[in-house]
C-alpha atoms as a PDB file:
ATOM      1  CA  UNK A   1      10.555  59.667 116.843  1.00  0.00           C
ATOM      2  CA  UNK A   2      12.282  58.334 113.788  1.00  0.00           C
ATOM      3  CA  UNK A   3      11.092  58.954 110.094  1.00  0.00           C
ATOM      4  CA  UNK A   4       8.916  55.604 109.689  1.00  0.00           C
ATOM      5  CA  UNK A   5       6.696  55.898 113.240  1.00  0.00           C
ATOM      6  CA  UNK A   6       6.320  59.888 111.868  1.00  0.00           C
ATOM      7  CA  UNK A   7       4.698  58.122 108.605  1.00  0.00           C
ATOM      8  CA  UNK A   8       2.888  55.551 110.774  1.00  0.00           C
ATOM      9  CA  UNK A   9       1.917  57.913 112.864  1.00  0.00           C
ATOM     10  CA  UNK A  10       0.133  60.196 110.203  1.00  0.00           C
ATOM     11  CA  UNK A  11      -1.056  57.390 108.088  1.00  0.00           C
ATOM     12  CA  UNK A  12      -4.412  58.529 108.482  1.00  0.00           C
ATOM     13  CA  UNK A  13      -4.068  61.417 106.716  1.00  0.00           C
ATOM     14  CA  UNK A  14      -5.230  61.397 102.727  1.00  0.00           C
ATOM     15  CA  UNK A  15      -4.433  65.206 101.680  1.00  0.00           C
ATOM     16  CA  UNK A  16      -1.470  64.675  99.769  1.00  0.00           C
ATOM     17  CA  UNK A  17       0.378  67.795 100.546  1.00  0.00           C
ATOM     18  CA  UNK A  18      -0.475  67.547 104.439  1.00  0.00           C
ATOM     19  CA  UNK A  19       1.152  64.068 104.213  1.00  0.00           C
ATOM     20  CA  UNK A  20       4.669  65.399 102.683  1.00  0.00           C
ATOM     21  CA  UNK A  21       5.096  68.420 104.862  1.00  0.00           C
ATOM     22  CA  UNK A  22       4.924  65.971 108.127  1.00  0.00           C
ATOM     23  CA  UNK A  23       7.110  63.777 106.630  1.00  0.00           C
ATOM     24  CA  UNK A  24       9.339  66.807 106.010  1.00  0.00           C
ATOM     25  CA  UNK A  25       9.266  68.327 109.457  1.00  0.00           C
ATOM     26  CA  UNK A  26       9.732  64.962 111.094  1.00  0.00           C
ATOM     27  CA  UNK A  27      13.223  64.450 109.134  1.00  0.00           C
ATOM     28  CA  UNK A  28      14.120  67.811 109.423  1.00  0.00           C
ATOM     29  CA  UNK A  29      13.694  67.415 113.316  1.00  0.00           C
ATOM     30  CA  UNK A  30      15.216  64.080 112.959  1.00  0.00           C
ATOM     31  CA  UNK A  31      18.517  65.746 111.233  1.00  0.00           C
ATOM     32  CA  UNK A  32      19.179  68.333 113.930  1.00  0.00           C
ATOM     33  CA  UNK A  33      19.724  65.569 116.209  1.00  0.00           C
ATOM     34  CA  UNK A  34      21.659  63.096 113.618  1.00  0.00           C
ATOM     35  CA  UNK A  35      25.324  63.369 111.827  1.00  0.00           C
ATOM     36  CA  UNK A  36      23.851  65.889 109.112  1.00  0.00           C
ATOM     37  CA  UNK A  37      23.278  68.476 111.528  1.00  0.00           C
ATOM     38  CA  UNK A  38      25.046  70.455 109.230  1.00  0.00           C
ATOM     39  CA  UNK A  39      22.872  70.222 106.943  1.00  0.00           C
ATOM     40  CA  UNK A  40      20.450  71.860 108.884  1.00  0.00           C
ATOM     41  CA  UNK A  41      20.642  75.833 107.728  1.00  0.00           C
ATOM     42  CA  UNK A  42      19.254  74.161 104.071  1.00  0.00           C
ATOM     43  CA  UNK A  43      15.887  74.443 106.222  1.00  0.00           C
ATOM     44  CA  UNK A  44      15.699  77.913 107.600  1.00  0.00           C
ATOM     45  CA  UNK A  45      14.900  80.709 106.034  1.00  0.00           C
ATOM     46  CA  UNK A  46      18.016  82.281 106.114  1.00  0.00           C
ATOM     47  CA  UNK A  47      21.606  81.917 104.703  1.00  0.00           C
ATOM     48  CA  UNK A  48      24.834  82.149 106.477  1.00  0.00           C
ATOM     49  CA  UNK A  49      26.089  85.911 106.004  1.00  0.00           C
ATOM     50  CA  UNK A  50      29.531  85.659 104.004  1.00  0.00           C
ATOM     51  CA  UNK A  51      32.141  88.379 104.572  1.00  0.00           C
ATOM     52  CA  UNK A  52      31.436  91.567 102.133  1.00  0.00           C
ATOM     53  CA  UNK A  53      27.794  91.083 101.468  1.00  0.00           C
ATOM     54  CA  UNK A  54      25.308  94.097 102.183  1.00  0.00           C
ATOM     55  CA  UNK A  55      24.303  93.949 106.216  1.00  0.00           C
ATOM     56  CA  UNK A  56      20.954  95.180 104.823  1.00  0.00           C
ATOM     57  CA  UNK A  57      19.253  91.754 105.180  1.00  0.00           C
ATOM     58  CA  UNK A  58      21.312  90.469 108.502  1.00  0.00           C
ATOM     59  CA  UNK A  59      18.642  88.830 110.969  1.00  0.00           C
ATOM     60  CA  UNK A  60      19.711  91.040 114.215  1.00  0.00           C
ATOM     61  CA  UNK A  61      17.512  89.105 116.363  1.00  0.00           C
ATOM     62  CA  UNK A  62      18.512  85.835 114.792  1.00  0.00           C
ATOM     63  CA  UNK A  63      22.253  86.419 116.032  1.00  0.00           C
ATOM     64  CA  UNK A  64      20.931  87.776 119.624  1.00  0.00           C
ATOM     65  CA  UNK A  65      19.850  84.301 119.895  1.00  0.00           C
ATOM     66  CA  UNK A  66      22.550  82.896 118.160  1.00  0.00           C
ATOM     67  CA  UNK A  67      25.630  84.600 118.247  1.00  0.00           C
ATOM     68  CA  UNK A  68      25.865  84.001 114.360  1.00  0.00           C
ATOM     69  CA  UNK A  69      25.287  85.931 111.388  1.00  0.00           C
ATOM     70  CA  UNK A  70      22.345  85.225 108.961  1.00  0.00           C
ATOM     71  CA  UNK A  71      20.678  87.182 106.311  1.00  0.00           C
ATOM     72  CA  UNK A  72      17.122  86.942 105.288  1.00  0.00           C
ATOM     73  CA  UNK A  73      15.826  84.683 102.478  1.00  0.00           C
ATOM     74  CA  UNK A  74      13.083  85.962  99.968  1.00  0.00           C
ATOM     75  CA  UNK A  75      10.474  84.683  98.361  1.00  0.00           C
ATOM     76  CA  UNK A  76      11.853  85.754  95.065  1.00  0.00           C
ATOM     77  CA  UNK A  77      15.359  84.380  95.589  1.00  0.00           C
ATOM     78  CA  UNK A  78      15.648  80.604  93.920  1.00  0.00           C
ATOM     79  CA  UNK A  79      19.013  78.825  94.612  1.00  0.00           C
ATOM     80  CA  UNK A  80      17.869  75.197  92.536  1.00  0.00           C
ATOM     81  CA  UNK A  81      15.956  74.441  89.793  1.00  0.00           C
ATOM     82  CA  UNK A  82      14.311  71.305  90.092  1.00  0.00           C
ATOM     83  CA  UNK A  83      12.508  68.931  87.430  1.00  0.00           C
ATOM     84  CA  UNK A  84      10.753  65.795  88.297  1.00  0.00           C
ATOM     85  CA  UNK A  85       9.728  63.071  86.315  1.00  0.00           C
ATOM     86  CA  UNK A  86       7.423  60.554  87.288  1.00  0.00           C
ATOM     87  CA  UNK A  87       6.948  57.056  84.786  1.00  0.00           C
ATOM     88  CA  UNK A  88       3.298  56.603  84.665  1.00  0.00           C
ATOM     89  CA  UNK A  89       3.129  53.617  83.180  1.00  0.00           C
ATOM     90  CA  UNK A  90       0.846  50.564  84.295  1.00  0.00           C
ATOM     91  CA  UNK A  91       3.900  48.274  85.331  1.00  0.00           C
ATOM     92  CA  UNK A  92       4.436  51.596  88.156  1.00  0.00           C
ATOM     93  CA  UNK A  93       0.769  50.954  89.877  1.00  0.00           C
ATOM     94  CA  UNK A  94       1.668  47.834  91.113  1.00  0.00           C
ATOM     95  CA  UNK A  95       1.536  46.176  93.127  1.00  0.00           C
ATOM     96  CA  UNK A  96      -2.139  45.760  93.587  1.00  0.00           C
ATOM     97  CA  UNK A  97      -3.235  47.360  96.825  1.00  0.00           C
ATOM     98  CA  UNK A  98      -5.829  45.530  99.432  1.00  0.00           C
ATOM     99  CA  UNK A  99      -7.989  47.953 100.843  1.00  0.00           C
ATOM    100  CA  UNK A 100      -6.546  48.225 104.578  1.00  0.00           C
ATOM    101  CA  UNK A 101      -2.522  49.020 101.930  1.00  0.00           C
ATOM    102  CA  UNK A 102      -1.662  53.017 101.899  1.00  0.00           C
ATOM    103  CA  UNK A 103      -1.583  54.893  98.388  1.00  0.00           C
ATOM    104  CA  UNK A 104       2.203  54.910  99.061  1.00  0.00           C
ATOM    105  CA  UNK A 105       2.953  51.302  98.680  1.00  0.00           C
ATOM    106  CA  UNK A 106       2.536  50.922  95.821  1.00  0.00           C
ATOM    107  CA  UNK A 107       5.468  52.115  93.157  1.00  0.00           C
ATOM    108  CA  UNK A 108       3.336  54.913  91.564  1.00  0.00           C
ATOM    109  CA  UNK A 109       1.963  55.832  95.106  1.00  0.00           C
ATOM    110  CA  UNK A 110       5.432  55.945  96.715  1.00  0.00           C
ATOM    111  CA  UNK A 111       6.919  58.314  93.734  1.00  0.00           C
ATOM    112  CA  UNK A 112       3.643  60.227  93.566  1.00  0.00           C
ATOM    113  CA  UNK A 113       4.396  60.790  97.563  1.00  0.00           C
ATOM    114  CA  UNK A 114       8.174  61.419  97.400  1.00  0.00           C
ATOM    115  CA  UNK A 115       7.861  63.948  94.457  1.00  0.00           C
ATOM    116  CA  UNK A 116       5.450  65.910  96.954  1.00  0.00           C
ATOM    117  CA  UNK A 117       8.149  65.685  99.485  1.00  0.00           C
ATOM    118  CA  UNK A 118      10.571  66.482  97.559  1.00  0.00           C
ATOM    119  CA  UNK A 119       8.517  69.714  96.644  1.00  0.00           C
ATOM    120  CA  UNK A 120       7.698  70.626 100.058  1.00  0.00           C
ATOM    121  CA  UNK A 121      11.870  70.440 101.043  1.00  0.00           C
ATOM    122  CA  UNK A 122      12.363  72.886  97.927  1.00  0.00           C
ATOM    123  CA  UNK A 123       9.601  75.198  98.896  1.00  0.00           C
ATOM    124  CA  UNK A 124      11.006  75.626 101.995  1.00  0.00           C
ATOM    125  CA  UNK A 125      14.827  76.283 100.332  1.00  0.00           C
ATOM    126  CA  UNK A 126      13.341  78.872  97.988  1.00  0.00           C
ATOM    127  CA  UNK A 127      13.580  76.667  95.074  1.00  0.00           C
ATOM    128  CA  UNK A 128      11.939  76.383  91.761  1.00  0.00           C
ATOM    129  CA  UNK A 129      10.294  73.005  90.682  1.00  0.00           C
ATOM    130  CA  UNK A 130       9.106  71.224  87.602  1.00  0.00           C
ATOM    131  CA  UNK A 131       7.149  68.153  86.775  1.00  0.00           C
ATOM    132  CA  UNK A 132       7.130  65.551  84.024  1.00  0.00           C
ATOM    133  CA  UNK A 133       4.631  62.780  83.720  1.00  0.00           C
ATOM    134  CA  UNK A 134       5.022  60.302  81.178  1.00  0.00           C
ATOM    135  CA  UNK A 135       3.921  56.695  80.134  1.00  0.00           C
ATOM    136  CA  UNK A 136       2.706  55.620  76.577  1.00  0.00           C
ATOM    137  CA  UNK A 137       2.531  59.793  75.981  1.00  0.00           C
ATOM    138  CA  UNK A 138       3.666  62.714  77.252  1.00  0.00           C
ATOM    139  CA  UNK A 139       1.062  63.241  80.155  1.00  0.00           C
ATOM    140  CA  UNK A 140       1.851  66.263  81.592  1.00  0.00           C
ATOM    141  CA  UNK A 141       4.928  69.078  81.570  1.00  0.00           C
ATOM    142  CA  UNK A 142       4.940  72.121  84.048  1.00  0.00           C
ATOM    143  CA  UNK A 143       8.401  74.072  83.373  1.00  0.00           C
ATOM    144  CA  UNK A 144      10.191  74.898  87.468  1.00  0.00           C
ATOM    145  CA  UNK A 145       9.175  77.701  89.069  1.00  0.00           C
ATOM    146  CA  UNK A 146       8.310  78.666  92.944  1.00  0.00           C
ATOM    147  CA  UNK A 147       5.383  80.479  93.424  1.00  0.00           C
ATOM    148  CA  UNK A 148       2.821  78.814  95.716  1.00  0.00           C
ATOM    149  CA  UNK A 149      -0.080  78.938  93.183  1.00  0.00           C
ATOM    150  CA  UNK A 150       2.737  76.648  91.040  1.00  0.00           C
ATOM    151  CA  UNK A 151       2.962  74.057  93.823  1.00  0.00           C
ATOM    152  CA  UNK A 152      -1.014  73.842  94.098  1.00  0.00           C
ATOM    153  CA  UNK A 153      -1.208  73.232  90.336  1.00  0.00           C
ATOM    154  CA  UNK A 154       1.426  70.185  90.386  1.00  0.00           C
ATOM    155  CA  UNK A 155      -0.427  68.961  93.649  1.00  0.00           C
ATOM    156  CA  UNK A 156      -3.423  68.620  92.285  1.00  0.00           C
ATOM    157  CA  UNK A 157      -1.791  66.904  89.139  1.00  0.00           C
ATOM    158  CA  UNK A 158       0.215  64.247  91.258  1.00  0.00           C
ATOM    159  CA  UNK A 159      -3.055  63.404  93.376  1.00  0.00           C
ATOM    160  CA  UNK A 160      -4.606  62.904  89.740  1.00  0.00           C
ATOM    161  CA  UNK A 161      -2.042  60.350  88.693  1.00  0.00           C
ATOM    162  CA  UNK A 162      -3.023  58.400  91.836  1.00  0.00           C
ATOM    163  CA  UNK A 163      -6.790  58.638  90.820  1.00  0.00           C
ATOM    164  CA  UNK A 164      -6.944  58.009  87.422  1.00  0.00           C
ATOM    165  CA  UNK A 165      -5.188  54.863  86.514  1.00  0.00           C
ATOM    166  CA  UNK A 166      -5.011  53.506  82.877  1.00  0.00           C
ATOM    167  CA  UNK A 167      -4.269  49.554  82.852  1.00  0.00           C
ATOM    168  CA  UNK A 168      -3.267  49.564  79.790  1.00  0.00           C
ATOM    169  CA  UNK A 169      -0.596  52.252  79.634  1.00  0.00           C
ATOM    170  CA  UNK A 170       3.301  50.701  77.896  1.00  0.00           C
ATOM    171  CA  UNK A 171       6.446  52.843  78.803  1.00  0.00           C
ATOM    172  CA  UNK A 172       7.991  54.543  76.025  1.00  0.00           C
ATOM    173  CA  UNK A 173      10.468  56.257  78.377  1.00  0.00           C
ATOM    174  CA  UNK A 174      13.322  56.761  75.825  1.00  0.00           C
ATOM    175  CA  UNK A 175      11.445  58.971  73.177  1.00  0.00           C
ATOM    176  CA  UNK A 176       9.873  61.202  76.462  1.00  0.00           C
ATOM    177  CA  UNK A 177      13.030  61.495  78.233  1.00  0.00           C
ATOM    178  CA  UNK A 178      14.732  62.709  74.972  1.00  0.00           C
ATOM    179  CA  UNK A 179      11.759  65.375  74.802  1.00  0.00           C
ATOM    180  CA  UNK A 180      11.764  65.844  78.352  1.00  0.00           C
ATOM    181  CA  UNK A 181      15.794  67.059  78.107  1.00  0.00           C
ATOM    182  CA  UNK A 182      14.688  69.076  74.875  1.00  0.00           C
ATOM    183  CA  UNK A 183      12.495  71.419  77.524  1.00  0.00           C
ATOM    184  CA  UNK A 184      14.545  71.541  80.352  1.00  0.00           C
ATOM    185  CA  UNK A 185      16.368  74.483  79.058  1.00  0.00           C
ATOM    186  CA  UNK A 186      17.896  76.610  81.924  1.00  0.00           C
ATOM    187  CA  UNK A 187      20.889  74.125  84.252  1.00  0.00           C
ATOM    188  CA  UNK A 188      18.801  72.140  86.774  1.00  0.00           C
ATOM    189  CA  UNK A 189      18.644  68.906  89.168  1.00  0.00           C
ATOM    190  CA  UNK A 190      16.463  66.572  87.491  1.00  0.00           C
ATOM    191  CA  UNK A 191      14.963  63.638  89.438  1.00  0.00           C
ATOM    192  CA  UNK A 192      13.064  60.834  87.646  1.00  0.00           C
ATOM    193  CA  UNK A 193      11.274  57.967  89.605  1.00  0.00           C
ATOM    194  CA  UNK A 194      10.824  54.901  87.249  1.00  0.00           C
ATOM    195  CA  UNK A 195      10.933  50.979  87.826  1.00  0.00           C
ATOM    196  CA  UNK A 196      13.489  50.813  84.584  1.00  0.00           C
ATOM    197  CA  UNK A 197      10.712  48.396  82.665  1.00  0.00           C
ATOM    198  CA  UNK A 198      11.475  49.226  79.278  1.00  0.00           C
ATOM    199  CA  UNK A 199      12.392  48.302  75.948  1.00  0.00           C
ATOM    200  CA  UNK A 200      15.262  46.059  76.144  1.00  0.00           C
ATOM    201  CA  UNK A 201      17.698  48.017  74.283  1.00  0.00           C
ATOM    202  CA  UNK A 202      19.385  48.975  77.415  1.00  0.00           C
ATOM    203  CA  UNK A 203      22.202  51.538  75.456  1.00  0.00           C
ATOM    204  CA  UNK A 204      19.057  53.472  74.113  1.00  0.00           C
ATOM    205  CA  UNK A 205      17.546  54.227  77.967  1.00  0.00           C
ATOM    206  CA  UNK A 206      21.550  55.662  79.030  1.00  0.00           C
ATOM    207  CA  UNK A 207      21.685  57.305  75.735  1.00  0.00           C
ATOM    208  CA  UNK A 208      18.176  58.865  76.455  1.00  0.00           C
ATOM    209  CA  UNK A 209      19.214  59.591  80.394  1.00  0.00           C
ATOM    210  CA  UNK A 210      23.061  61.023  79.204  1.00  0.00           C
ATOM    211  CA  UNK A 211      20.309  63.590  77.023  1.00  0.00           C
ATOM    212  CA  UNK A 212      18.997  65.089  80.513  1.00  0.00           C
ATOM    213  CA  UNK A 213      22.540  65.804  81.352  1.00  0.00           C
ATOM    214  CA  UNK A 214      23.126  68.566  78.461  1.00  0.00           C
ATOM    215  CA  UNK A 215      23.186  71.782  79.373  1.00  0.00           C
ATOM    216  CA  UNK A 216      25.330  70.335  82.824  1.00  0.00           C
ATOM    217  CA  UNK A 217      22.018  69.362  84.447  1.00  0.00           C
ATOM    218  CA  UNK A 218      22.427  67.048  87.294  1.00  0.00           C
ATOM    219  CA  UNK A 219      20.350  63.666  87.133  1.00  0.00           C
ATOM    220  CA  UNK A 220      19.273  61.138  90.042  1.00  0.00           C
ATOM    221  CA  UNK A 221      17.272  58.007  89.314  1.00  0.00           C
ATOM    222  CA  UNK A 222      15.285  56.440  91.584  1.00  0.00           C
ATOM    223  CA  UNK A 223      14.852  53.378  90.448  1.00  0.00           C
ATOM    224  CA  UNK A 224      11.500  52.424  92.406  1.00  0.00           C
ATOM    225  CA  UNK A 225      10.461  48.437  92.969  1.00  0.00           C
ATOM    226  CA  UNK A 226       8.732  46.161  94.787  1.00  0.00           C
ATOM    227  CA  UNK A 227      11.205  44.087  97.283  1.00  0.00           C
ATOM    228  CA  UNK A 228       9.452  41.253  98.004  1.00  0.00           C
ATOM    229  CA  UNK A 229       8.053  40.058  94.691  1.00  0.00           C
ATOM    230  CA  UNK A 230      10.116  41.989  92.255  1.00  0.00           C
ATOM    231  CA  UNK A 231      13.933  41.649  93.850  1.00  0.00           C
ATOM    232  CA  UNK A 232      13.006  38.517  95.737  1.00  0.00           C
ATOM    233  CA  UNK A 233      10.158  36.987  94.006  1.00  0.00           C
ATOM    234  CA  UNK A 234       8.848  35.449  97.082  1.00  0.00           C
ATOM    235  CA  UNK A 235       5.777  34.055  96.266  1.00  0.00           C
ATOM    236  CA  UNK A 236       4.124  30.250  97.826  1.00  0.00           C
ATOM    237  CA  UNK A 237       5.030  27.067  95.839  1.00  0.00           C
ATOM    238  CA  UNK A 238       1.267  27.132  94.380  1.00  0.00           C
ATOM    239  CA  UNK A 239       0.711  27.215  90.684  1.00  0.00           C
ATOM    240  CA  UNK A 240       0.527  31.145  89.859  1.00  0.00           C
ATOM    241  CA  UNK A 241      -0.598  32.797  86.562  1.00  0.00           C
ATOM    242  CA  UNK A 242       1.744  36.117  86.129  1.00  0.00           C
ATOM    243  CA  UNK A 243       0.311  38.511  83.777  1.00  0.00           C
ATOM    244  CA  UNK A 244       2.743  41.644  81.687  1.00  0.00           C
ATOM    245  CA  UNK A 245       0.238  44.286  83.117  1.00  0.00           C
ATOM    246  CA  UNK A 246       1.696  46.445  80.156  1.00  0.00           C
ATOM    247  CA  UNK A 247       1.022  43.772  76.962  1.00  0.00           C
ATOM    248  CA  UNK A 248      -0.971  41.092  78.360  1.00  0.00           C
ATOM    249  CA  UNK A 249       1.659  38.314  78.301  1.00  0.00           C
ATOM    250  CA  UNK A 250       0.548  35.216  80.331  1.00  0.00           C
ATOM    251  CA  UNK A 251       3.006  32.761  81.778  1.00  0.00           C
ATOM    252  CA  UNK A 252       2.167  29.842  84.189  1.00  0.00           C
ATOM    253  CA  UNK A 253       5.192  28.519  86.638  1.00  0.00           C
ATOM    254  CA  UNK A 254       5.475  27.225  89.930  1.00  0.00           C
ATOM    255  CA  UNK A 255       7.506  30.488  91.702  1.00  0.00           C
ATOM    256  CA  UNK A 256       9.954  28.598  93.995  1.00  0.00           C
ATOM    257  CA  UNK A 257      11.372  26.345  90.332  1.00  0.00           C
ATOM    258  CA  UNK A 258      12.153  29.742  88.984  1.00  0.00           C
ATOM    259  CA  UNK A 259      13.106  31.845  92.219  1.00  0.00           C
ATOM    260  CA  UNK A 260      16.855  31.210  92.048  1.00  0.00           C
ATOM    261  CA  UNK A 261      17.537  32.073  88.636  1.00  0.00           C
ATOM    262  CA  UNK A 262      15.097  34.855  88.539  1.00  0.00           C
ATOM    263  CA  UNK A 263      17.175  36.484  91.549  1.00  0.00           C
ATOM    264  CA  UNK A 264      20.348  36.303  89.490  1.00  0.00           C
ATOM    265  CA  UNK A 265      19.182  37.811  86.710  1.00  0.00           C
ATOM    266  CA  UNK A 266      17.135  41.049  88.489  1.00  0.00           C
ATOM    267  CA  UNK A 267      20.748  41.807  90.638  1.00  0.00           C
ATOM    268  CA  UNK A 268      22.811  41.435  87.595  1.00  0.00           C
ATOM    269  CA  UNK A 269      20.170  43.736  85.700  1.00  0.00           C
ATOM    270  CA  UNK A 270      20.616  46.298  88.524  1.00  0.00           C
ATOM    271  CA  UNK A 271      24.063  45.986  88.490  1.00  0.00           C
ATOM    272  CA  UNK A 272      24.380  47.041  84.815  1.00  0.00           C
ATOM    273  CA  UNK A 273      21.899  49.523  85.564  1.00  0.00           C
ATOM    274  CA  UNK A 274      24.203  51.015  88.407  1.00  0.00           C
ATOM    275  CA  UNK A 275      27.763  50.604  86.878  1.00  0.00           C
ATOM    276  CA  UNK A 276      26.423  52.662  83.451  1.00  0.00           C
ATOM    277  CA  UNK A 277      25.078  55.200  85.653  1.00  0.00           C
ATOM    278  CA  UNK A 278      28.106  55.802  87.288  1.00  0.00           C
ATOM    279  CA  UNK A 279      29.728  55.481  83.967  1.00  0.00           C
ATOM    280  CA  UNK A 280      27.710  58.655  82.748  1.00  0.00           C
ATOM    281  CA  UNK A 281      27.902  60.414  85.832  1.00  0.00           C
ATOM    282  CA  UNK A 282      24.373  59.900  87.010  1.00  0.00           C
ATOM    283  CA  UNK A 283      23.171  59.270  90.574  1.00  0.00           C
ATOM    284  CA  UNK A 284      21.575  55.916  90.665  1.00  0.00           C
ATOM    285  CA  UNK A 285      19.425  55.249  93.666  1.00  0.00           C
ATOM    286  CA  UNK A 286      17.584  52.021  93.824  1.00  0.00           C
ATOM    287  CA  UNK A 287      14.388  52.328  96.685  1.00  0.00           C
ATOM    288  CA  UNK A 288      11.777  49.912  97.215  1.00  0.00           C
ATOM    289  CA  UNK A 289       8.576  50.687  98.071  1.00  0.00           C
ATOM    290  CA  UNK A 290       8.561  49.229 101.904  1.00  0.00           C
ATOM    291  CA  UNK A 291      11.205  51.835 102.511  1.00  0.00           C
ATOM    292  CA  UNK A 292      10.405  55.400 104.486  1.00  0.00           C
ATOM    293  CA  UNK A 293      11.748  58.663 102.860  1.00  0.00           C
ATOM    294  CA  UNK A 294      14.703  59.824 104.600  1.00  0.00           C
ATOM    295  CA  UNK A 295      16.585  58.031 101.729  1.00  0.00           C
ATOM    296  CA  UNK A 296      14.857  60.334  99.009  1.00  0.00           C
ATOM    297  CA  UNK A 297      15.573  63.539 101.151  1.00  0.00           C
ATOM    298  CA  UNK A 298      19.228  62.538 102.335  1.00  0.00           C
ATOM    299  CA  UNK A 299      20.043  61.511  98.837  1.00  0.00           C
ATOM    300  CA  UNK A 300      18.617  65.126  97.692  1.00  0.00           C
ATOM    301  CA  UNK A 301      20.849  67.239  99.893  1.00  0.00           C
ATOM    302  CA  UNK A 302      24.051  65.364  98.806  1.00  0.00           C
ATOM    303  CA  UNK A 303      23.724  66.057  95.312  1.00  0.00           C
ATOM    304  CA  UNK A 304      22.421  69.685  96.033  1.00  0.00           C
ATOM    305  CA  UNK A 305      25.580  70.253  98.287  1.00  0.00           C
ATOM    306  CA  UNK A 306      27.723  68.576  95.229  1.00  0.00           C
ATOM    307  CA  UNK A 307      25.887  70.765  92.327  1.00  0.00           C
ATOM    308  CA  UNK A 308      26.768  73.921  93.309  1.00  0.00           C
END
């Protein structure tokens, strides 16, 4: 069963951190039979044994069954420090969800749901997370750690940014990120899922993004949009009224006499976006919300594998 019928399959479910661990088991099952099966020790709770450590910790039944050395993991072991930041703002709740759409398709639902993922993958690695949340203020700020009482608290506040939703929160994301990098203080992987709707001054957003790579942290964007209305702008030919859900801006246009040019400009936008990423050294990873979460996790372990 592949990643997306695993989601389908457990749509039912509401309990936020029930939801990420299937997900989570269902790709790590998925990767034992896939190209990345080497990959797949990231998930036990072991290590390989390497030459000249202490045999104290070796798994002896593990290597009955296995013919291969492993030593024991610990709970008080941590290997990565992980932050995540989540953009609050209004323009992330959209789009507007009917009531028979899940939480997770919409941008703040599908971040809210990948951060949990995320969490559950380093919980099961040993590994210490933190969590930002950000919009017109500085919501929330939990510094990484690993203990399970931890991962309850930044459940519970991830399941509150999907219940309590402000419509008129703006993104200041350059003055948080800058204070976001000022409290990240010990070398970490820092993850921040935003739709890149900010202030225009593009240079002050890589400026603010280089910030989170002092102290040699490793960053990954996720830049986090809606396909079909945001990348395509597929909308009928009738006469629509599209409203800035972050000022109030107002604009009447028939779609389809704006589609073409509206295209050109989003992919040359992401373009910039992704060529000054690279330029700084920073993982750019554009997802839309229609996709599953193998992209998230896969995208994880390759820049884990490179941090060292």
């Amino acid at each position: 069963m592949n990643l997306e019928s695993q989601i389908q399959k457990i749509s039912s479910f509401q309990h936020l951190e029930l939801l990420a661990n299937q997900i989570v088991e269902g790709f790590i099952s998925g990767m034992h039979k896939s190209p990345f099966h080497g990959f797949s020790a990231e998930f036990a709770e072991h290590k390989i044994y390497n030459p000249g450590e202490s045999t104290k910790h070796i798994d002896w039944k593990l290597y009955a069954k296995t013919d291969r050395l492993y030593t024991k993991r610990y709970e008080e072991e941590t290997n990565l420090r992980c932050h995540l930041i989540i953009d609050n703002s209004s323009s992330m709740h959209y789009p507007k969800l009917k009531d028979n759409q899940l939480f997770y398709e919409s941008k703040i639902g599908f971040s809210v749901l990948a951060s949990a993922v995320l969490m559950n993958l380093l919980k099961k690695q040993r590994d210490a997370v933190g969590l930002s949340v950000y919009s017109d203020t500085y919501e929330y700020y939990s510094p990484e750690k690993g203990s399970d009482r931890h991962h309850r608290m930044i459940l519970n506040k991830l399941e509150g940014v999907l219940e309590n939703h402000n419509q008129t929160k703006k993104t200041d994301t350059v003055t948080f990120l800058h204070q976001i990098a000022e409290n990240i203080h010990r070398r970490s992987m820092v993850i921040l899922f935003t739709d890149m709707f900010q202030n225009k001054d593009n240079d002050k957003i890589f400026k603010a993004l280089q910030h989170l790579k002092h102290n040699k942290h490793k960053v990954v964007v996720f830049h986090v949009y809606d396909e079909k209305t945001e990348l395509n702008f597929s909308f009928d030919n009738a006469p629509r009224k599209f409203i800035d859900v972050e000022t109030g801006e107002e604009i009447n246009l028939f779609a389809e006499n704006t589609q073409e040019i509206y295209q050109k400009e989003v992919h040359e936008y992401f373009k910039t976006i992704e060529e000054t990423c690279m330029q700084y050294q920073i993982r750019y990873v554009p997802v839309s919300v229609g996709e599953n979460f193998e992209k998230i996790l896969l995208t994880y372990l390759v820049e884990k594998q490179k941090f060292g």
